[in-house]
Protein backbone atom coordinates (compact mmCIF):
# COMPACT_ATOMS: atom_id res chain seq x y z
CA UNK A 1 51.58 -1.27 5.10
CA UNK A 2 52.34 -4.67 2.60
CA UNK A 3 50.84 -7.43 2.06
CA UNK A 4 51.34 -10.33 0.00
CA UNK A 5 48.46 -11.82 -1.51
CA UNK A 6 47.66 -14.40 -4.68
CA UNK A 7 46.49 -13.53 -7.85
CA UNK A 8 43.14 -15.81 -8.64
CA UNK A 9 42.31 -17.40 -11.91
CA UNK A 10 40.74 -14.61 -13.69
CA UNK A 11 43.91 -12.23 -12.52
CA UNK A 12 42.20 -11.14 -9.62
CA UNK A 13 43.03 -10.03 -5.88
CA UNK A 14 41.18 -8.73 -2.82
CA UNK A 15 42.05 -5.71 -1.53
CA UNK A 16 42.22 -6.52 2.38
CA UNK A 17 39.77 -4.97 3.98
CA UNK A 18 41.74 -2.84 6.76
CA UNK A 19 43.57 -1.33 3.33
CA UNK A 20 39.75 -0.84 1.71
CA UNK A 21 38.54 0.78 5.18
CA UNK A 22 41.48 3.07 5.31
CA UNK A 23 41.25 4.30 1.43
CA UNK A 24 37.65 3.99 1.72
CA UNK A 25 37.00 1.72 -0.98
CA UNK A 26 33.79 0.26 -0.54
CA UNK A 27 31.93 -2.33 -3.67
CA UNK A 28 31.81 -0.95 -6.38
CA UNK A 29 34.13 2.10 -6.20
CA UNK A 30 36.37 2.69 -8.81
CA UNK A 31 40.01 2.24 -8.34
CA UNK A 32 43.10 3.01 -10.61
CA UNK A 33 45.34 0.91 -11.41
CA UNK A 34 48.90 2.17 -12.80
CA UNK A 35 52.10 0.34 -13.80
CA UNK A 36 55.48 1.67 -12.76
CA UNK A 37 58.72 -0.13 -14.17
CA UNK A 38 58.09 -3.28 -12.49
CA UNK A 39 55.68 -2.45 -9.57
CA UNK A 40 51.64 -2.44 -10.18
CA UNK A 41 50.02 0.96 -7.80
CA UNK A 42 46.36 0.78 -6.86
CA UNK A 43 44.72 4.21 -5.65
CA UNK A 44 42.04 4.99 -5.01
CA UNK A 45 40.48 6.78 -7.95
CA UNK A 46 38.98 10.47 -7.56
CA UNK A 47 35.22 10.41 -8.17
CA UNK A 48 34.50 11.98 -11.21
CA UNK A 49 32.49 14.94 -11.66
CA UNK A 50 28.96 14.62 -13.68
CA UNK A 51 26.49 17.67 -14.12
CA UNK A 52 22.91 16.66 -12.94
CA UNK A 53 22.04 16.99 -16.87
CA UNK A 54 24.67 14.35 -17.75
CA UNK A 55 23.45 12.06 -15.58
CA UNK A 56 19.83 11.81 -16.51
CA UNK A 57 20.41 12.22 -19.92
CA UNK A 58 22.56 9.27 -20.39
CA UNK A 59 20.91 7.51 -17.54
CA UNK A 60 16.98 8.08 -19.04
CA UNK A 61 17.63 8.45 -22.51
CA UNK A 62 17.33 5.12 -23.45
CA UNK A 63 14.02 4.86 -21.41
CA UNK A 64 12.21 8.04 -23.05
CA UNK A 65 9.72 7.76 -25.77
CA UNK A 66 10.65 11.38 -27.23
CA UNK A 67 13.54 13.55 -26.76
CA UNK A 68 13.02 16.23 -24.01
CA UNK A 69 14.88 19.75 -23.64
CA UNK A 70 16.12 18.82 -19.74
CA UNK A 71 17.50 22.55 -20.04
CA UNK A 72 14.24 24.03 -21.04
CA UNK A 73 12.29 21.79 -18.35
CA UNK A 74 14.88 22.55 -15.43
CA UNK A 75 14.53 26.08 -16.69
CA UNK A 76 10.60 26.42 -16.34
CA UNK A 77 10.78 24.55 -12.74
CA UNK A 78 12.86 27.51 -12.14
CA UNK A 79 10.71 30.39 -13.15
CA UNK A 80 7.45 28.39 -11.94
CA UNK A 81 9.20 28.16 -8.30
CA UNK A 82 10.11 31.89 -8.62
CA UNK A 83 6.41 32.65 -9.03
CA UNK A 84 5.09 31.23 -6.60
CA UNK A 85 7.40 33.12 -3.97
């Protein structure tokens, strides 16, 4: 499957959508882009893998008016929940 399409001011193209459907790119969704001799490659780039204490760490930190143990927290949710069975 080709297509030729034009590169826009800023560099950029559109992905046709039959080509996004297929790959299932959707907005938003990260893509990588690799250059081989004289050909560019787009994939589709695999979703990268982020433990559930990543995420709201670097996602609430900023947002927190002290620093919280998540471990210690997640860990007394734990033992709480195993009480009460």
């Amino acid at each position: 499957m080709a297509r030729r399409m034009k590169v826009g001011p800023k560099g950029q193209i559109v992905i046709p959508k039959d080509i996004r459907d297929k790959l299932g790119i959707k907005e938003f969704s990260e893509v990588l882009i690799v250059l081989r001799g004289t050909e560019v490659v787009i994939s589709r780039s695999a979703p990268t893998s982020v433990s559930h204490t990543d995420f709201f760490t670097t996602t609430y930190a900023k947002k927190l008016k002290q620093k919280v143990d998540l471990k210690k927290v997640l860990d007394e949710e734990y033992e709480r929940n195993l009480q009460m069975k």
